[in-house]
Structure formats: C-alpha cells, structure tokens
N, C-alpha and C. Protein backbone atom coordinates (compact mmCIF):
# COMPACT_ATOMS: atom_id res chain seq x y z
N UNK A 1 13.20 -0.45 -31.74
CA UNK A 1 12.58 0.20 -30.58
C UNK A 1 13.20 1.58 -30.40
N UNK A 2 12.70 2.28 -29.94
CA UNK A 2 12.92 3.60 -29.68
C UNK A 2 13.49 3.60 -28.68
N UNK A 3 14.68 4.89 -28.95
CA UNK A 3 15.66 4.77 -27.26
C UNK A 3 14.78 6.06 -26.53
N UNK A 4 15.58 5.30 -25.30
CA UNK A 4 14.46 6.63 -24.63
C UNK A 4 15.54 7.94 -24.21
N UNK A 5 14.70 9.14 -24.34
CA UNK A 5 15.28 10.16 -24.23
C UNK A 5 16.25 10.52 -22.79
N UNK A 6 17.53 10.87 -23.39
CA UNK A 6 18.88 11.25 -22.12
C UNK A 6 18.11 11.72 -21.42
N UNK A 7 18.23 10.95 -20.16
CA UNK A 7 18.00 12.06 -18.74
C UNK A 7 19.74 12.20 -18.20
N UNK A 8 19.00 13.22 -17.95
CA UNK A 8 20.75 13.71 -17.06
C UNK A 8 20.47 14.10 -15.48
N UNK A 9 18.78 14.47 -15.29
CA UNK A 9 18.77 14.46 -14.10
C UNK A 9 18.13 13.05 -13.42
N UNK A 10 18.54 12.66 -12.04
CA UNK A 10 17.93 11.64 -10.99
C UNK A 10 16.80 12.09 -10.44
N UNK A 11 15.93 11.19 -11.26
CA UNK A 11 14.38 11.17 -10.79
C UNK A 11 13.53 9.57 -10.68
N UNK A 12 12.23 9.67 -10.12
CA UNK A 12 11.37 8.36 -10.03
C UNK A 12 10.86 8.38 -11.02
N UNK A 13 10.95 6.67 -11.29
CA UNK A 13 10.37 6.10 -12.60
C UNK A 13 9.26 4.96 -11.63
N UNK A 14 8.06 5.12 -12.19
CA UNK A 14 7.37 3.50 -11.81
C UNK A 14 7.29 2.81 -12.53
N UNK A 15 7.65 1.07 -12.26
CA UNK A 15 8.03 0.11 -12.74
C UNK A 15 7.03 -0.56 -12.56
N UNK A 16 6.34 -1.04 -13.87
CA UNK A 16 5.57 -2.17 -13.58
C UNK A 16 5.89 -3.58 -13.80
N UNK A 17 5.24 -4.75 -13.23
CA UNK A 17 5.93 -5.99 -12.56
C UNK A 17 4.61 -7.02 -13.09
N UNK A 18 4.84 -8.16 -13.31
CA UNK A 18 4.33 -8.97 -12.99
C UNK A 18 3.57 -8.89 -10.94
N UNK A 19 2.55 -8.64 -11.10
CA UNK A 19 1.76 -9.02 -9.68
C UNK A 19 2.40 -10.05 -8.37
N UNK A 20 2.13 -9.52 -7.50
CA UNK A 20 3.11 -10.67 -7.01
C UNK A 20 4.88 -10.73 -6.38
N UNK A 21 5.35 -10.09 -7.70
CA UNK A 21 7.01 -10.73 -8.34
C UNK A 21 7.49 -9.42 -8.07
N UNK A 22 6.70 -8.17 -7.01
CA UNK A 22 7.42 -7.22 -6.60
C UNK A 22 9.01 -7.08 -6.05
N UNK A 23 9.16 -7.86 -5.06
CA UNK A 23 9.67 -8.07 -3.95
C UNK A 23 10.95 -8.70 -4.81
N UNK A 24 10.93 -9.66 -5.82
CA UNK A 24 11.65 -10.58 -6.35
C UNK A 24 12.62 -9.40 -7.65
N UNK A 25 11.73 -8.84 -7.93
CA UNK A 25 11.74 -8.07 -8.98
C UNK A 25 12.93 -7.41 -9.03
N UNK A 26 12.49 -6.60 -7.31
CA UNK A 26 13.40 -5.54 -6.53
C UNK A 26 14.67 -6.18 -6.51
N UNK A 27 14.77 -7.32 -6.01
CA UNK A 27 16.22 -8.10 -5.12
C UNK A 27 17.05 -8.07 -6.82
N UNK A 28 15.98 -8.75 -7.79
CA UNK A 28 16.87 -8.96 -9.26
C UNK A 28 17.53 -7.66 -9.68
N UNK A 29 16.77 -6.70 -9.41
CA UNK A 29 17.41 -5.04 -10.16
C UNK A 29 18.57 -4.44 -9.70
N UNK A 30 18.68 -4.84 -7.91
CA UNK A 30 19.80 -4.41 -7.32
C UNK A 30 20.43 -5.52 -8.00
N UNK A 31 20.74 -6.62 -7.75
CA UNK A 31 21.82 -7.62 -8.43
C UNK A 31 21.97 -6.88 -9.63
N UNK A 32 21.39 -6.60 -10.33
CA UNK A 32 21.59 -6.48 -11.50
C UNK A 32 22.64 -4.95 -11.90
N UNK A 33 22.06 -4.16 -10.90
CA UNK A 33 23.00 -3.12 -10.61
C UNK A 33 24.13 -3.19 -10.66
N UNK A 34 24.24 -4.03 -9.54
CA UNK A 34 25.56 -4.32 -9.13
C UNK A 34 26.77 -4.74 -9.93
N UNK A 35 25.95 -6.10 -10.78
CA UNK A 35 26.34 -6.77 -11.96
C UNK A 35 26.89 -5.97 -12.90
N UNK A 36 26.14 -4.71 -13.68
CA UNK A 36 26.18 -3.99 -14.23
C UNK A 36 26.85 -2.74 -13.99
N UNK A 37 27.43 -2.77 -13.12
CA UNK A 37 27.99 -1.19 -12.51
C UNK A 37 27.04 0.11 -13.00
N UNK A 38 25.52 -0.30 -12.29
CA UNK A 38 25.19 0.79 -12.28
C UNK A 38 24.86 1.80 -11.33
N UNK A 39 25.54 1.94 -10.28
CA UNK A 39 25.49 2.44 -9.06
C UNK A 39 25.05 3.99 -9.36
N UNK A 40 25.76 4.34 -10.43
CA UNK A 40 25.99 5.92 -10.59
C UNK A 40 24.25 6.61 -11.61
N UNK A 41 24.16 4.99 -11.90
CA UNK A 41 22.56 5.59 -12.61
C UNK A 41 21.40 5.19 -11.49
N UNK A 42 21.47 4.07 -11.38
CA UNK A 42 20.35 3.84 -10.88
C UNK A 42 20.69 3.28 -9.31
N UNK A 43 20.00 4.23 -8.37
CA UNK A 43 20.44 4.85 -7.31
C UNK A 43 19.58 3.94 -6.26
N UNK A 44 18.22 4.00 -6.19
CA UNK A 44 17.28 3.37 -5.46
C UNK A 44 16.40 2.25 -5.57
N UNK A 45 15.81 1.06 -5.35
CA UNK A 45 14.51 0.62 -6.02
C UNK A 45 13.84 0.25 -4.48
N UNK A 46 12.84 0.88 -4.45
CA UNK A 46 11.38 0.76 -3.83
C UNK A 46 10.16 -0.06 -3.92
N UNK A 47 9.88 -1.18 -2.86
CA UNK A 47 8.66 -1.51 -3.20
C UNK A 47 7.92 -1.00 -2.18
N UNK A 48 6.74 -0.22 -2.52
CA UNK A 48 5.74 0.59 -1.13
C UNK A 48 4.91 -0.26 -0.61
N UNK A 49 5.26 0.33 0.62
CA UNK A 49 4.36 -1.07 1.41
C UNK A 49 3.73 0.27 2.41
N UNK A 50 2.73 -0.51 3.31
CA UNK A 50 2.61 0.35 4.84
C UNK A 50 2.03 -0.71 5.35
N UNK A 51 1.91 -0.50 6.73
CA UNK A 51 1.50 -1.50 8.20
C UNK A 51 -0.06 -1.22 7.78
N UNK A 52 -0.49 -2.28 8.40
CA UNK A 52 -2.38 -2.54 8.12
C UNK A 52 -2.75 -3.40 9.06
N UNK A 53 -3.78 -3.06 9.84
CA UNK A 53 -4.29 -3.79 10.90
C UNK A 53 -5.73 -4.16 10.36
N UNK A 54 -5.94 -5.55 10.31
CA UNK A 54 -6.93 -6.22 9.87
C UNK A 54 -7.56 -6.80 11.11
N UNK A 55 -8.31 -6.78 11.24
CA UNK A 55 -9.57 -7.06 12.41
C UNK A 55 -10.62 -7.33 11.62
N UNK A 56 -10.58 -9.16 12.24
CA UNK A 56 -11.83 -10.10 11.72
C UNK A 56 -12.30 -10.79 12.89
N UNK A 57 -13.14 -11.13 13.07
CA UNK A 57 -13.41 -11.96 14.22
C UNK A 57 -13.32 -11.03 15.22
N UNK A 58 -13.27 -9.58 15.48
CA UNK A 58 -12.63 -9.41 16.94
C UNK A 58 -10.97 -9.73 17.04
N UNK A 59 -10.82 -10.42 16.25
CA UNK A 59 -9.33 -10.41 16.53
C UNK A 59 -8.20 -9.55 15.10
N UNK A 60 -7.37 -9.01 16.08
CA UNK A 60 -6.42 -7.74 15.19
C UNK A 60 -5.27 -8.56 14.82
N UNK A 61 -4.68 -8.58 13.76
CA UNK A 61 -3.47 -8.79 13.40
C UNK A 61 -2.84 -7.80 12.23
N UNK A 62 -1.64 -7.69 12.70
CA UNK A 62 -1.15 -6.51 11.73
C UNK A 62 0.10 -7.05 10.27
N UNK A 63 0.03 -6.68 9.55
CA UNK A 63 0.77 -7.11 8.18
C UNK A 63 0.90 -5.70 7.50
N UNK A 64 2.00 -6.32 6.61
CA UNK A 64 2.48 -5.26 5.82
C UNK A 64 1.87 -5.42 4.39
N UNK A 65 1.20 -4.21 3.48
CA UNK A 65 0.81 -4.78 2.13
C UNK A 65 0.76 -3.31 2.04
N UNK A 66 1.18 -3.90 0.06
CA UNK A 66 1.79 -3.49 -0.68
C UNK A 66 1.18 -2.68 -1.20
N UNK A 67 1.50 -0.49 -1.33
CA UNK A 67 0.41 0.28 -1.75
C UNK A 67 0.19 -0.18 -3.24
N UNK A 68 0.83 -0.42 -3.93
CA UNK A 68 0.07 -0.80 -5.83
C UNK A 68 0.70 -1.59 -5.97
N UNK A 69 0.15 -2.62 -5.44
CA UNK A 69 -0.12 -4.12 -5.84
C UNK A 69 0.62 -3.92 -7.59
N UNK A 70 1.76 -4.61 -8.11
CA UNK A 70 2.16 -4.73 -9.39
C UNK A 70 3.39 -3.74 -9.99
N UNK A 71 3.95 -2.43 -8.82
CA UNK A 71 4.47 -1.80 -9.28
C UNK A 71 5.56 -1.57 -8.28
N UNK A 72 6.93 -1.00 -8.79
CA UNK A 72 8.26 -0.42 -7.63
C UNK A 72 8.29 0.77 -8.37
N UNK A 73 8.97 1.33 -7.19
CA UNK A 73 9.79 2.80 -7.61
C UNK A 73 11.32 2.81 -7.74
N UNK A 74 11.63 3.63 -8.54
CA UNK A 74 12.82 2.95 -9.10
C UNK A 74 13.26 5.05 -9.33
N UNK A 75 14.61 4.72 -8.51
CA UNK A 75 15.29 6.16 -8.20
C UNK A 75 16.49 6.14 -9.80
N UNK A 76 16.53 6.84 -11.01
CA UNK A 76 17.49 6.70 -11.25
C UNK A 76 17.85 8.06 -12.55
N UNK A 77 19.03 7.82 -13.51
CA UNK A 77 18.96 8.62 -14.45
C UNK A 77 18.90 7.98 -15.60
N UNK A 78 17.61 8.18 -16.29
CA UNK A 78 17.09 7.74 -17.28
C UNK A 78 17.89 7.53 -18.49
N UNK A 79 19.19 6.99 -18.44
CA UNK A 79 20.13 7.15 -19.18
C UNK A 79 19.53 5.77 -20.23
N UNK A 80 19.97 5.64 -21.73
CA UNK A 80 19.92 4.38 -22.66
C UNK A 80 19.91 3.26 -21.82
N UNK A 81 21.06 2.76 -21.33
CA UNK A 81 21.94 1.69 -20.47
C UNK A 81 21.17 1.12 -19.25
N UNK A 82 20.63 2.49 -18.49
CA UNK A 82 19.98 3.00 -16.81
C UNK A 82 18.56 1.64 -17.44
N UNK A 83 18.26 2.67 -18.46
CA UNK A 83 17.09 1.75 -18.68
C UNK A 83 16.79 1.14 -19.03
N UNK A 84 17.90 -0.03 -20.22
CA UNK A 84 17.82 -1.30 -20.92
C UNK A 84 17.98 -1.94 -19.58
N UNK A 85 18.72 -1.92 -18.52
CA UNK A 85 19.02 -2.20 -17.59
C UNK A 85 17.68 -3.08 -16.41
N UNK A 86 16.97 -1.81 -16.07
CA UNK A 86 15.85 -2.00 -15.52
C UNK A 86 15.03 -2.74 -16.61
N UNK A 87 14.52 -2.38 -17.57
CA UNK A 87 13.46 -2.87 -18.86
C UNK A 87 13.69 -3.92 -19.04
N UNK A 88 15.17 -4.91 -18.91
CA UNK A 88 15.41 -6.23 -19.21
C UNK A 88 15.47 -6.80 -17.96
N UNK A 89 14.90 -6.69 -16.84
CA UNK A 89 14.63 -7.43 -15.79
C UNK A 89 13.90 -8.65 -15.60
N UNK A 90 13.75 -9.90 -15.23
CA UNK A 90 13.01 -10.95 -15.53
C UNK A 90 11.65 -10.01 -14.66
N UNK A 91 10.54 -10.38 -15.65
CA UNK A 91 9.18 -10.06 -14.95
C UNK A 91 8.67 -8.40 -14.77
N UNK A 92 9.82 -7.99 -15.09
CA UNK A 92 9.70 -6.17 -15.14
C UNK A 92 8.45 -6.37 -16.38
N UNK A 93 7.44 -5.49 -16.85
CA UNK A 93 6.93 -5.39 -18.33
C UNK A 93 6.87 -4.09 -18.77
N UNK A 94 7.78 -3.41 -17.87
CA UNK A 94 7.79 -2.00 -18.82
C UNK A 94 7.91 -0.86 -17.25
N UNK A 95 8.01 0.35 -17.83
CA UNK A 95 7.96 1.02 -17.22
C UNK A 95 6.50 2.04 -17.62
N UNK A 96 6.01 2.81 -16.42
CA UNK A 96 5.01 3.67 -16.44
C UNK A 96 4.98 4.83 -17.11
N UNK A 97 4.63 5.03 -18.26
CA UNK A 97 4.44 6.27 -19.64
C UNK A 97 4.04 5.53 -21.02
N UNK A 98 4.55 6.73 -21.79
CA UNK A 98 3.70 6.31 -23.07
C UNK A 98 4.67 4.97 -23.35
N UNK A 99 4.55 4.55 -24.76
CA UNK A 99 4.97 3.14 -25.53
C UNK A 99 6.71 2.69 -25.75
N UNK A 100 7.39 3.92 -25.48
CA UNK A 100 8.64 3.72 -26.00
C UNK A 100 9.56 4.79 -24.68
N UNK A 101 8.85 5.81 -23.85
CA UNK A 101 9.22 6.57 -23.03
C UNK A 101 8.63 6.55 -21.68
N UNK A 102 9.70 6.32 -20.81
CA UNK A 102 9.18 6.41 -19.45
C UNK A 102 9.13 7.45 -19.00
N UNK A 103 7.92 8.06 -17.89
CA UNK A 103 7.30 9.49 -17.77
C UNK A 103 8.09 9.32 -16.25
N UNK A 104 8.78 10.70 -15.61
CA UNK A 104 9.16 10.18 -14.34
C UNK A 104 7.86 10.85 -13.66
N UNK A 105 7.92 10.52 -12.11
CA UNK A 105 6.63 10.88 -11.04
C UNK A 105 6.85 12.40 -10.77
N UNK A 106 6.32 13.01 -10.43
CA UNK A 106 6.31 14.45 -9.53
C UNK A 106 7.32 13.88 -8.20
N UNK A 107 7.70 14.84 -7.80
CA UNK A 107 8.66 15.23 -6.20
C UNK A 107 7.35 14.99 -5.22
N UNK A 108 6.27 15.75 -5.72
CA UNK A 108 5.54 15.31 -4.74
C UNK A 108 4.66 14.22 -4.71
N UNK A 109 4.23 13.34 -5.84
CA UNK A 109 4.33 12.37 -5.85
C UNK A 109 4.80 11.23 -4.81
N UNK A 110 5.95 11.04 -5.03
CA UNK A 110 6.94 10.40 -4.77
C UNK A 110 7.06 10.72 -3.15
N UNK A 111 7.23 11.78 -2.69
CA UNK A 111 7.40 12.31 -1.18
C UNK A 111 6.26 11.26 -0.22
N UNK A 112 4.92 12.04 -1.07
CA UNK A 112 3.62 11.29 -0.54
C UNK A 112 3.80 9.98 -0.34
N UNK A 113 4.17 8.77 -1.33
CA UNK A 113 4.32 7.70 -1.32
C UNK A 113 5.05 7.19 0.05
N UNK A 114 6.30 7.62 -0.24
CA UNK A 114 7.75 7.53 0.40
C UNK A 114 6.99 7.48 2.14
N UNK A 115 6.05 8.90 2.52
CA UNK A 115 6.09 8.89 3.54
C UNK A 115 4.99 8.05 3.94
N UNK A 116 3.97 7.50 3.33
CA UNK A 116 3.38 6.66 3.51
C UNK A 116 3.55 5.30 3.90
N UNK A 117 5.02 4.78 3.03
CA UNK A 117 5.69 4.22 3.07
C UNK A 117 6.36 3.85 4.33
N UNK A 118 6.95 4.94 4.64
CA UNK A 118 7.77 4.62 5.85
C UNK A 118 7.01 5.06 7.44
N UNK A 119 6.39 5.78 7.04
CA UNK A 119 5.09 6.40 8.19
C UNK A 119 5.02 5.63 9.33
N UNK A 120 4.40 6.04 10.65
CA UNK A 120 4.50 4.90 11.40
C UNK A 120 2.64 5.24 11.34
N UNK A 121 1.96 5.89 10.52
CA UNK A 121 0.81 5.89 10.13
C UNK A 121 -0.14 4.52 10.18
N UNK A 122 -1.16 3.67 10.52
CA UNK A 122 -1.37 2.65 10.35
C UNK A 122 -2.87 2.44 10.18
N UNK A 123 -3.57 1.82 8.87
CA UNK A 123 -4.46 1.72 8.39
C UNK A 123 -5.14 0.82 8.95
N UNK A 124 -6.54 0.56 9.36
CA UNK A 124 -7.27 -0.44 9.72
C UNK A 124 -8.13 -1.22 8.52
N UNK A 125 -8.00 -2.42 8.55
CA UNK A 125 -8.47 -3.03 7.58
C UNK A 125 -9.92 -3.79 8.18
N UNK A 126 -11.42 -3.23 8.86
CA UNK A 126 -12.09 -4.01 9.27
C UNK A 126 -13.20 -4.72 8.37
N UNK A 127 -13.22 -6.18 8.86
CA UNK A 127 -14.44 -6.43 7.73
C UNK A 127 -15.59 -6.45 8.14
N UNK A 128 -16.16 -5.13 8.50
CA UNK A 128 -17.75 -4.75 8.59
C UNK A 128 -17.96 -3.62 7.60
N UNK A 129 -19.46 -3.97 7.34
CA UNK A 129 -19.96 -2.58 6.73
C UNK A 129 -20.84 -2.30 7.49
N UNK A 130 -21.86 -0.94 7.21
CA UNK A 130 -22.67 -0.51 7.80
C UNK A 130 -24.07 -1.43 7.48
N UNK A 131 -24.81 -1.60 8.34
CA UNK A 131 -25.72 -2.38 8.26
C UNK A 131 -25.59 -3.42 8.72
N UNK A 132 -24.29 -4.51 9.19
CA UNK A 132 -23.85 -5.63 9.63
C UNK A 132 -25.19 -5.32 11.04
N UNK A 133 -24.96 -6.90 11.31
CA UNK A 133 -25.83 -7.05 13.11
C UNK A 133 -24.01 -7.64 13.60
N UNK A 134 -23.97 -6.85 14.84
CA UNK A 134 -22.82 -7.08 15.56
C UNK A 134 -23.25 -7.66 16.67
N UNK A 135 -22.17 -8.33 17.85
CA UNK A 135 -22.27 -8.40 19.11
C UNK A 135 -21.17 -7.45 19.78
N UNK A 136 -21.30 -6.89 20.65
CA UNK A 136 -20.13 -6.14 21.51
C UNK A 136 -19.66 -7.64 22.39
N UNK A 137 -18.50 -7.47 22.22
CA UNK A 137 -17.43 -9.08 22.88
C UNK A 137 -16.54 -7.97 24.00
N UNK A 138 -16.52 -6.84 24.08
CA UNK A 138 -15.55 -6.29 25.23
C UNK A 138 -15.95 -4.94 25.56
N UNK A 139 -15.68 -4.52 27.09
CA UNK A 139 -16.22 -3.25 27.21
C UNK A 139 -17.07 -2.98 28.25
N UNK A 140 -17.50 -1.81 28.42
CA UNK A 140 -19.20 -1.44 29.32
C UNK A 140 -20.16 -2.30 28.47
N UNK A 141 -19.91 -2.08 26.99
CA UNK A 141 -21.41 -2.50 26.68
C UNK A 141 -21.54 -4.34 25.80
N UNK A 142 -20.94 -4.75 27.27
CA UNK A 142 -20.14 -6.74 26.17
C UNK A 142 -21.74 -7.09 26.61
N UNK A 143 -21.87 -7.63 25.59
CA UNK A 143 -23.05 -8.86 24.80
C UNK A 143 -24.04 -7.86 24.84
N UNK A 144 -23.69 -6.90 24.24
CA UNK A 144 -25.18 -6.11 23.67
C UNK A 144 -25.24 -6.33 22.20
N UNK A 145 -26.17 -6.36 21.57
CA UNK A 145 -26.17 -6.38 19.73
C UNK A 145 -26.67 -5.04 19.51
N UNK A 146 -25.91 -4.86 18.27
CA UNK A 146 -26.77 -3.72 17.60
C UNK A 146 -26.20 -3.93 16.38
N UNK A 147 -26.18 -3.18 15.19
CA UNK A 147 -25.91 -2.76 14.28
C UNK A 147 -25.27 -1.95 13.39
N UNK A 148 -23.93 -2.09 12.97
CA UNK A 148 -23.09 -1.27 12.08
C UNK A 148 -23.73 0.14 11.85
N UNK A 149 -22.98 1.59 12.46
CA UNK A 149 -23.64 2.50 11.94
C UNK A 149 -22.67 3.01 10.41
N UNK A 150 -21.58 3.53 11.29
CA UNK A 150 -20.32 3.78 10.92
C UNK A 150 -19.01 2.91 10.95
N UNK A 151 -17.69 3.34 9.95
CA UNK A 151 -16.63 2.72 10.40
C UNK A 151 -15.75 4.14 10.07
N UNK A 152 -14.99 4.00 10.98
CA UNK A 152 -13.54 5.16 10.84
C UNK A 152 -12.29 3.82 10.51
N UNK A 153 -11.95 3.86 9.58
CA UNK A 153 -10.90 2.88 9.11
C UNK A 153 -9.66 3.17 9.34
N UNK A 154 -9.50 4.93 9.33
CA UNK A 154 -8.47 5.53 9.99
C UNK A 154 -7.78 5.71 11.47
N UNK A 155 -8.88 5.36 12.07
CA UNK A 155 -8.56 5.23 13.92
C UNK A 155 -9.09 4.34 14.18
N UNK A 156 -9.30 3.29 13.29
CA UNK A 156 -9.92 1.84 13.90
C UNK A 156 -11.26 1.80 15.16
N UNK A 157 -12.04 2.38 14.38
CA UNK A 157 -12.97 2.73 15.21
C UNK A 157 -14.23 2.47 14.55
N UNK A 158 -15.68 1.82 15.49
CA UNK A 158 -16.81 1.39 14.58
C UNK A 158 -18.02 2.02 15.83
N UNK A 159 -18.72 2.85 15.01
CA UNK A 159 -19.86 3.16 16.09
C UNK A 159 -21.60 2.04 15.45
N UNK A 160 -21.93 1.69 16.85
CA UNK A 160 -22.64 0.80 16.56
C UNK A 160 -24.06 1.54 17.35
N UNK A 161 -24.85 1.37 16.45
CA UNK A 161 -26.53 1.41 16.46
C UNK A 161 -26.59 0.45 18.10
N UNK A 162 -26.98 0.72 19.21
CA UNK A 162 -27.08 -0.42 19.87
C UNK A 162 -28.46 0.19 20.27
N UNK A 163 -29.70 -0.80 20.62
CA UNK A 163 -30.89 -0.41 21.26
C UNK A 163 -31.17 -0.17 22.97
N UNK A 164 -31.29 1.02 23.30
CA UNK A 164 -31.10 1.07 24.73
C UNK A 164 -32.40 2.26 24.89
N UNK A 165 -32.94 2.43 26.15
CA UNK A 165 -34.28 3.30 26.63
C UNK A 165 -35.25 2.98 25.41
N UNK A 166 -35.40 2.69 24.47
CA UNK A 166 -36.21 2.44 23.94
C UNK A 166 -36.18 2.92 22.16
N UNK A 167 -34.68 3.47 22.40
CA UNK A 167 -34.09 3.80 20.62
C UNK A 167 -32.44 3.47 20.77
N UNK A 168 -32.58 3.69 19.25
CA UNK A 168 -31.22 3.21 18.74
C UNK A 168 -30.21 4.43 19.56
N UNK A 169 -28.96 3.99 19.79
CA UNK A 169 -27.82 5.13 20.47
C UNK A 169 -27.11 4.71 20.09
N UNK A 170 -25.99 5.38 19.29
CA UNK A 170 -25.24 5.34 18.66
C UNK A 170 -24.03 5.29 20.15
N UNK A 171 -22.60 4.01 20.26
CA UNK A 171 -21.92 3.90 20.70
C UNK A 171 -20.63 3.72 19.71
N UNK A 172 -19.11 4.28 20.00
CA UNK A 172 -18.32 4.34 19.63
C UNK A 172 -17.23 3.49 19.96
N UNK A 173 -16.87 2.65 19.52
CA UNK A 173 -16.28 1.07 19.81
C UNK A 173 -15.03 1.02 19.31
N UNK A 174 -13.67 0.30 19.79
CA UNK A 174 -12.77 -0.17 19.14
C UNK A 174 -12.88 -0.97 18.02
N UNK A 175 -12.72 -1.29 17.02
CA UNK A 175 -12.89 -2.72 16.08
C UNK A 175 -12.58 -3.85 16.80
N UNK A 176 -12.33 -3.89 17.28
CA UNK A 176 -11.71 -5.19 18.03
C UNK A 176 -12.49 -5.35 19.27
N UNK A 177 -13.57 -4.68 19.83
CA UNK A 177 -14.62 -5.02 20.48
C UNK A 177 -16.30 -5.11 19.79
N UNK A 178 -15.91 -4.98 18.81
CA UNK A 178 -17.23 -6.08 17.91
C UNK A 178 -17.20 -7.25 17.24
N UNK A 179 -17.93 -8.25 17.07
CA UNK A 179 -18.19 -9.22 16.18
C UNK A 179 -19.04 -9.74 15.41
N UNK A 180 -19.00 -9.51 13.96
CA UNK A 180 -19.78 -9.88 13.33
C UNK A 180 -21.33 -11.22 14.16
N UNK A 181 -22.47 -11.05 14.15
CA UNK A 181 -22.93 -12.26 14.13
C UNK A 181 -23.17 -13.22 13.39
C-alpha cells in the first residue's frame, strides 16, 4: 500500500464509517489516540450533527441528526502513523480522496460545517408537501381545510390554500397548526 504523503501541517480529513457506527467510531479513535499517544497528531474528531424539528401530526419534536449520515471529521497531521492510526479503526473504511491519499477539506469547508454544527440554527423537518388537503387544528383559522400551498422549512412555516369569500387565500401557518387529513 502506498504511504500517504507527510503532512506537516493540521488540517480536516473526512472519514468515512460504516453508516450508523459514527458515534462509536468517534469514541474508538479518541481511545485510540490516547492508546497511541497521539495527541500531538491527531487533535480533534467530529461527528456533525444539528437540532431538527420534525412536525408530524401537528405535533413538534426536536432531535439531533447527523449532517452526512456515514462520515466524521477528523482534525489532524496527516503524518504515516496519524493515519495508520485513524485507517485501522474498527468500521472506519477509509478516508475521503483518491485510493491511497487522503484529500484534506477547505478552511471553509470545514468552518461552514463546524458552524452548522454547533449553530443554535434549527431546521424544520415537516411532513407535508404542496398539494396535501390539511385541517388547521390551532389559531384564528382552527377547523378550516384547505390545501398545502407552500412550505418554508427554514422558519417552520406552511402557507395554506384555505377557501374563504369565494376563492382560495393563501394563509401563513405555524407547522404545528396544520394536520395532514
């Protein structure tokens, strides 16, 4: 196998994982660090997550999930050792680049992630599309029906087709004051 080329500077590598075996992956690499005295190479490991508010039913619950599903970030210096290190991890299958060399991420890359990451930013996860028939369950306008126009997934927000004077009017709703019928 091909060694991979001296890094001398500390940069992000993405690690890909068995699906799943993120989280596990992570806890094994620090042990393994540790084990290994590699404090001085490999500095960080990251699994990206952010907060997500899922609203089904009308009802919101919030969880944490994982931005790429299968992969960590991994802070280190790409040294021989740094990276037999990481590469022989149970469930690791390689790192992200070509066949024998790991490519590190951009600064900005990595920033983006990071702050996504830690953000107090929070994504709505609703399960409507446009076209759904809704009921309004809360509000001025509770037990009216209308119909999915829009969704803002970003401010958790769904404007609904509702029929009023004699046409459709578009109303602007929390997710969590509609329900699928």
């Amino acid at each position: 196998m091909a060694k991979q080329t001296h890094g001398t500077e500390r940069q992000w590598y993405a690690v890909h994982t068995y699906s799943g075996y993120e989280d596990a992956v992570a806890r094994n690499l620090k042990q393994r660090v540790e084990s290994f005295g590699m404090s001085g190479l490999i500095f960080n490991v990251v699994v990206p997550t952010e907060k997500k508010i899922k609203i089904k039913n009308g009802r919101k619950t919030e969880a944490k999930e994982k931005i790429f599903p299968g992969y960590l970030l991994v802070d280190m210096i790409a040294t021989d050792e740094a990276w037999s290190v990481v590469r022989n991890t149970p469930q690791v299958t390689g790192f992200v680049g070509t066949a024998n060399q790991a490519v590190p991420l951009s600064v900005e890359e990595v920033d983006k992630i990071l702050r996504r990451s830690t953000g107090e930013q929070v994504r709505h996860a609703i399960d409507l599309a446009p076209g759904d028939a809704v009921s309004i369950i809360d509000g001025p306008f509770k037990d009216l029906e209308g119909k999915v126009g829009e969704i803002d997934e970003e401010r958790g927000k769904v404007k609904v087709l509702v029929p009023m004077f004699g046409r459709e009017t578009p109303v602007e709703l929390e997710a969590d004051q509609v329900q699928r019928l």
